[in-house]
Protein backbone atom coordinates (compact mmCIF):
# COMPACT_ATOMS: atom_id res chain seq x y z
CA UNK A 1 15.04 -2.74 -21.38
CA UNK A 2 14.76 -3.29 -17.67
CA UNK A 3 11.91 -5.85 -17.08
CA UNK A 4 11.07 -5.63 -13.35
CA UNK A 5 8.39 -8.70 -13.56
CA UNK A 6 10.79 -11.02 -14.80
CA UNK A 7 12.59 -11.06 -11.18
CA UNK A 8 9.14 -11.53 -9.06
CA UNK A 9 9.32 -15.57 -8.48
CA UNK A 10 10.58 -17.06 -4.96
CA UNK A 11 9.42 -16.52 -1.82
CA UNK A 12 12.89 -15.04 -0.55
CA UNK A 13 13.27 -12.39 -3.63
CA UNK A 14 9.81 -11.43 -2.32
CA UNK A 15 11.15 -10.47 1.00
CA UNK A 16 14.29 -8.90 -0.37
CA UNK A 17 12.64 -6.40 -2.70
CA UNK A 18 10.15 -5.06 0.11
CA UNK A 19 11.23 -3.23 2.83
CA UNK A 20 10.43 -0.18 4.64
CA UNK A 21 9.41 3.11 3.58
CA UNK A 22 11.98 6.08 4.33
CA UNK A 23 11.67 9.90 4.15
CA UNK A 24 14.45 9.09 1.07
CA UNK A 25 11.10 7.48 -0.44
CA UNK A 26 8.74 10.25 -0.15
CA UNK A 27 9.09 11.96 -3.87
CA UNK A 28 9.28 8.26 -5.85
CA UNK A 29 6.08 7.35 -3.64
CA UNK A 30 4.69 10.51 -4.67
CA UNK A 31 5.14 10.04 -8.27
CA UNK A 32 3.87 6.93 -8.52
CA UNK A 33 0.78 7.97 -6.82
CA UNK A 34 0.31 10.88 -9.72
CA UNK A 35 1.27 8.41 -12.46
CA UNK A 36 -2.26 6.49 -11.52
CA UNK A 37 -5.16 8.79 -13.08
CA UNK A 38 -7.62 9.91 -10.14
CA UNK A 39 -5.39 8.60 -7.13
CA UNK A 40 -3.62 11.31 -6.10
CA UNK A 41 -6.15 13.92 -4.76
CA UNK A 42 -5.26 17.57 -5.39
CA UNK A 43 -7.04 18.62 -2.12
CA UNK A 44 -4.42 16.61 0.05
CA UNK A 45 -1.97 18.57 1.89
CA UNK A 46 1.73 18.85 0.02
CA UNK A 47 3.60 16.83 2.94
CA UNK A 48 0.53 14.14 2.83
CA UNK A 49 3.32 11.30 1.83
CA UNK A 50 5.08 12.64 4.93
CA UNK A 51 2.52 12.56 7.02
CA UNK A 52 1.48 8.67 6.40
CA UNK A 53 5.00 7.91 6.98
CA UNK A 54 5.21 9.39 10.24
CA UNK A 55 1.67 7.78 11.17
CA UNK A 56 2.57 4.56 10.22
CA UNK A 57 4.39 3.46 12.99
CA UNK A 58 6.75 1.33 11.20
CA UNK A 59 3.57 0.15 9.40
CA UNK A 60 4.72 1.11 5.51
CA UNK A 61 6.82 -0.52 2.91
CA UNK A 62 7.74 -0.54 -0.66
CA UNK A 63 8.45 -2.50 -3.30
CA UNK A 64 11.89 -1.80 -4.75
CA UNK A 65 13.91 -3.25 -7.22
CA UNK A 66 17.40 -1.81 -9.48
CA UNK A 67 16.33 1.74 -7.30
CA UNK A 68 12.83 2.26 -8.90
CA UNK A 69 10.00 2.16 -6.31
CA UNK A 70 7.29 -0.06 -7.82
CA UNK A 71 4.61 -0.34 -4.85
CA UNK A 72 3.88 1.25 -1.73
CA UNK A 73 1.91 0.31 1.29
CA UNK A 74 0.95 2.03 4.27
CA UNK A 75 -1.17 0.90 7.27
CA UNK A 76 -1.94 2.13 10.84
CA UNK A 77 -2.53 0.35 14.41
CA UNK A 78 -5.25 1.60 16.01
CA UNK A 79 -5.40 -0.73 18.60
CA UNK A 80 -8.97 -1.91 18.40
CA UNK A 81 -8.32 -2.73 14.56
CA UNK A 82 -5.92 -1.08 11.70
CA UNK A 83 -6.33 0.46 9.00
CA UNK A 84 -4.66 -0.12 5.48
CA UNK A 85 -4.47 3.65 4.02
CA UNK A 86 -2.53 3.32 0.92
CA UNK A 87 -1.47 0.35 -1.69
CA UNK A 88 -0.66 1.73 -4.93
CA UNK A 89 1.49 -0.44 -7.65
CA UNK A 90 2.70 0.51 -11.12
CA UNK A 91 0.91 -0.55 -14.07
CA UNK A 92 3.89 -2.12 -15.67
CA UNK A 93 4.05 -4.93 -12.46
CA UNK A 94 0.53 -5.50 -11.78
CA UNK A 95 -0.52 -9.44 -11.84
CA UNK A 96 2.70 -10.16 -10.93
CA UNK A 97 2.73 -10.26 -7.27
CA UNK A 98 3.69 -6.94 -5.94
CA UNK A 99 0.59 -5.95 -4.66
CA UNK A 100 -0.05 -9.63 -2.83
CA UNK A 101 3.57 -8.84 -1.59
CA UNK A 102 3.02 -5.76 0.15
CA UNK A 103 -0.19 -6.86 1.45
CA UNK A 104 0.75 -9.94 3.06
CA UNK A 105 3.86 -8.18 4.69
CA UNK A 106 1.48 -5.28 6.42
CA UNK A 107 -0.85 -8.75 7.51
CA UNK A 108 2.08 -10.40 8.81
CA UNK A 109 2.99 -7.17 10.79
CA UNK A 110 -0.08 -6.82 11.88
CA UNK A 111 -0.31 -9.82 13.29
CA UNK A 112 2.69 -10.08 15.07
CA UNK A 113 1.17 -6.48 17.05
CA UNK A 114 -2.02 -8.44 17.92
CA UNK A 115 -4.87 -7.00 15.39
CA UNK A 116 -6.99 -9.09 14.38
CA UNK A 117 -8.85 -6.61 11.87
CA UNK A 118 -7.28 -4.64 8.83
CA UNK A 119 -10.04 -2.51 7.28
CA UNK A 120 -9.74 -0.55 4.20
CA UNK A 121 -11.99 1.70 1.13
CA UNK A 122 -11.12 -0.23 -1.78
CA UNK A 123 -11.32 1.26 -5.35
CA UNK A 124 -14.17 -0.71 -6.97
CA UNK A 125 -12.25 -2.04 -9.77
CA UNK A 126 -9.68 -3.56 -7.12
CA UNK A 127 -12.63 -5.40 -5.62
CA UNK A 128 -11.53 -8.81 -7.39
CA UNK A 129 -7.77 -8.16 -6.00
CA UNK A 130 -8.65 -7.70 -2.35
CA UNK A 131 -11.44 -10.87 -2.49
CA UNK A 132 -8.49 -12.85 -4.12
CA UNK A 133 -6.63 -12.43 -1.05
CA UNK A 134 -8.99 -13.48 1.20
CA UNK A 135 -11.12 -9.76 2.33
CA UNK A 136 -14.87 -9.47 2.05
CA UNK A 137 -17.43 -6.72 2.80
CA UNK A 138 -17.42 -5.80 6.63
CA UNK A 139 -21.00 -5.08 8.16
CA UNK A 140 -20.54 -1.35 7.85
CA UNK A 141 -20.38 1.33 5.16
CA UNK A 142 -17.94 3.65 4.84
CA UNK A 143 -19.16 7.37 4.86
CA UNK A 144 -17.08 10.30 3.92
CA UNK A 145 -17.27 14.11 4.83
CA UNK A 146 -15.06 16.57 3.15
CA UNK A 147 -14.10 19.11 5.81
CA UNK A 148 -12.82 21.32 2.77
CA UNK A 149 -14.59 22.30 -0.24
């Protein structure tokens, strides 16, 4: 049985497994979006994965290993700060670095552009995750207004 967590230990194996997302990507980004109960929204449009790609600006990766797509990370420069749209990562490698992975590659990124801010919504139960890793509340709250009912 293929054990991807077993493999998830130096530093260098880290940097080998991520890289960045390509159009190839889209439909193995796509499922593992749907194979997390209430992330993928059925309102989004049907080239949404697409989209994000093409928005990134170089600014999305995943986390592959033996050709099965186990996280996914997308983020966008908006000059005054960026944006981290997407992290998903599959429930059979969570604790087990992926997610740190990803995120520290979009902050290292990020920082090599200049920002100085990386903002996201955060799914309350991934609260503990994001504090772990050094993020905290920002001043603001986020509002939402569905343009489509």
């Amino acid at each position: 049985m293929w054990k991807p967590w077993l493999h998830l230990t130096s530093a260098l194996a880290v940097r080998n497994m991520i890289r960045n997302a390509e159009k190839s990507d889209v439909s193995k980004i796509k499922t593992l979006m749907q194979s997390e109960p209430g992330f993928w929204q059925d309102a989004w449009r049907g080239d949404v994965v697409e989209r994000g790609l093409d928005a990134s600006d170089g600014l999305a990766f995943v986390w592959e290993e033996a050709g099965h797509i186990l996280g996914f990370i997308c983020a966008h420069d908006l000059g005054f700060r960026a944006y981290l749209s997407e992290l998903i990562v599959s429930r059979k490698v969570r604790s087990h670095g992926v997610g740190k992975g990803l995120v520290e590659r979009i902050h290292q990124e990020l920082v090599i552009r200049g920002c100085s801010v990386l903002i996201s919504d955060v799914w309350y139960d991934a609260e503990e995750f994001y504090t772990n890793l050094g993020w905290q509340e920002p001043d603001v709250k986020l509002m939402c207004k569905r343009l489509k009912e």
